[in-house]
Each structure stands twice: as structure tokens, then as C-alpha cells.
C-alpha atoms as a PDB file:
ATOM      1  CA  UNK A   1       0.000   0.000   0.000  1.00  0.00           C
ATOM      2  CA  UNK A   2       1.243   3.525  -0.816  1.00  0.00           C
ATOM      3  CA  UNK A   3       1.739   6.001   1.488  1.00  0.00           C
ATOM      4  CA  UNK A   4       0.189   9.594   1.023  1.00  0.00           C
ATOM      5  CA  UNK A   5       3.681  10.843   0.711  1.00  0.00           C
ATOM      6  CA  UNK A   6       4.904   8.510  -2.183  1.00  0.00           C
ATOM      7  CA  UNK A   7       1.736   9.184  -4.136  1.00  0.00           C
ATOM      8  CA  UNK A   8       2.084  12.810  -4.340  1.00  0.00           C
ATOM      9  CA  UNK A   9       5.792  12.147  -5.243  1.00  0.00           C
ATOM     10  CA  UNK A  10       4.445   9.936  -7.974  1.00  0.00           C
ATOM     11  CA  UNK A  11       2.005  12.850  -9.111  1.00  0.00           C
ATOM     12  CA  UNK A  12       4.918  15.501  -9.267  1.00  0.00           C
ATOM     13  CA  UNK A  13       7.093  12.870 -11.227  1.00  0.00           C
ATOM     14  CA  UNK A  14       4.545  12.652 -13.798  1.00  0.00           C
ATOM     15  CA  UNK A  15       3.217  16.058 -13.782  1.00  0.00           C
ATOM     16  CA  UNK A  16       7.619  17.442 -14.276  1.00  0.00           C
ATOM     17  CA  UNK A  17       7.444  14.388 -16.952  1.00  0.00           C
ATOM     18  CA  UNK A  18       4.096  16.200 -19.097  1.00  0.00           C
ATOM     19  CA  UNK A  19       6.126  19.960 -18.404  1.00  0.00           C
ATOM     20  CA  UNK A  20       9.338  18.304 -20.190  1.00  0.00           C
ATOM     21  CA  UNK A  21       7.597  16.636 -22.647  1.00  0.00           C
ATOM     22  CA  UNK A  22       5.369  19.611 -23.750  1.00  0.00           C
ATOM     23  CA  UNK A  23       8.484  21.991 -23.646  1.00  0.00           C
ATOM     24  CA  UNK A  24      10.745  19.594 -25.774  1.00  0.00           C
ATOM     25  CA  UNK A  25       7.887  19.670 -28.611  1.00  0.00           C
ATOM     26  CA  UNK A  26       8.004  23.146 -28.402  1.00  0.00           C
ATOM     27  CA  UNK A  27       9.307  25.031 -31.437  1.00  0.00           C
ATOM     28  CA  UNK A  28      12.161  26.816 -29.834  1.00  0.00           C
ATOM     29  CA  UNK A  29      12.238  24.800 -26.317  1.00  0.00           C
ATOM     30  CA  UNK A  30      14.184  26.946 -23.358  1.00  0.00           C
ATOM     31  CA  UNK A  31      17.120  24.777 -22.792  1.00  0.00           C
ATOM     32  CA  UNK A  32      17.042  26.390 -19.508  1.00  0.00           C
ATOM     33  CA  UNK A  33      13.976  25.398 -18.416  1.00  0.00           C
ATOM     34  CA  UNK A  34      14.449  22.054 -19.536  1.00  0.00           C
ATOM     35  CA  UNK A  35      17.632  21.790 -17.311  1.00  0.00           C
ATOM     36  CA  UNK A  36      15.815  23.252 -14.316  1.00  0.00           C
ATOM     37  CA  UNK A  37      12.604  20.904 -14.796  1.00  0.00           C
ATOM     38  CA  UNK A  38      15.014  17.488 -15.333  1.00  0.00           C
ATOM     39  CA  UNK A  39      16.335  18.322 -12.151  1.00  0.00           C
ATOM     40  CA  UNK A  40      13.543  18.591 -10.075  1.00  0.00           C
ATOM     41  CA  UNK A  41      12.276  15.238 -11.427  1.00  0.00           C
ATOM     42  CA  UNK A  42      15.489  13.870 -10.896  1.00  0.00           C
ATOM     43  CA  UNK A  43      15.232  15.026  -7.106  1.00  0.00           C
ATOM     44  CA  UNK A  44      11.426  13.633  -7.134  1.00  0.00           C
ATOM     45  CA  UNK A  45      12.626  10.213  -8.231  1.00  0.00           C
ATOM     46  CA  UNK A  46      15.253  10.274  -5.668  1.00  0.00           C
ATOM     47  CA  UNK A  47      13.354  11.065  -3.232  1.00  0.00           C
ATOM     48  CA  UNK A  48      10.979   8.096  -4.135  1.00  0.00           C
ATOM     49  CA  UNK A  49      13.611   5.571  -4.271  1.00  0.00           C
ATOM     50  CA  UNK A  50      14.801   6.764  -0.365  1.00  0.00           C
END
């Protein structure tokens, strides 16, 4: 069973996934942004797998 805590970790992971994906298909995508948004999924997973 999940806790409360891991499922909203789960919806940020997904919801940073849709913001990367949607700025990648953009037609001049903000590297920046990308950068900033990989690394807070990156943080979001890690904090999953602690």
C-alpha cells in the first residue's frame, strides 16, 4: 500500500514528466527550463527511491 507521501511524489514525477515533454515539442524549447525541470524530477525520483 502507498503512502500519502509517495503518491504525491508519484504525481509531481509525472506532472515534471508532461512539463518536459510539452516543452521539448516546443518550437524553440528553453534549454534552460528544460535543465531546471530534469532536475527537479530527478530530485522527485530520488526522493521516491529513499
Amino acid at each position: 500500500m502507498q503512502t500519502a507521501h509517495l503518491s504525491s511524489l508519484k504525481a509531481k514525477h509525472h506532472s515534471l514528466d508532461r512539463r518536459i515533454d510539452a516543452e521539448s515539442h516546443r518550437p524553440h524549447p528553453d534549454q534552460f527550463l528544460l535543465a531546471e525541470l530534469k532536475r527537479r524530477k530527478l530530485r522527485v525520483k530520488e526522493q521516491m527511491e529513499a
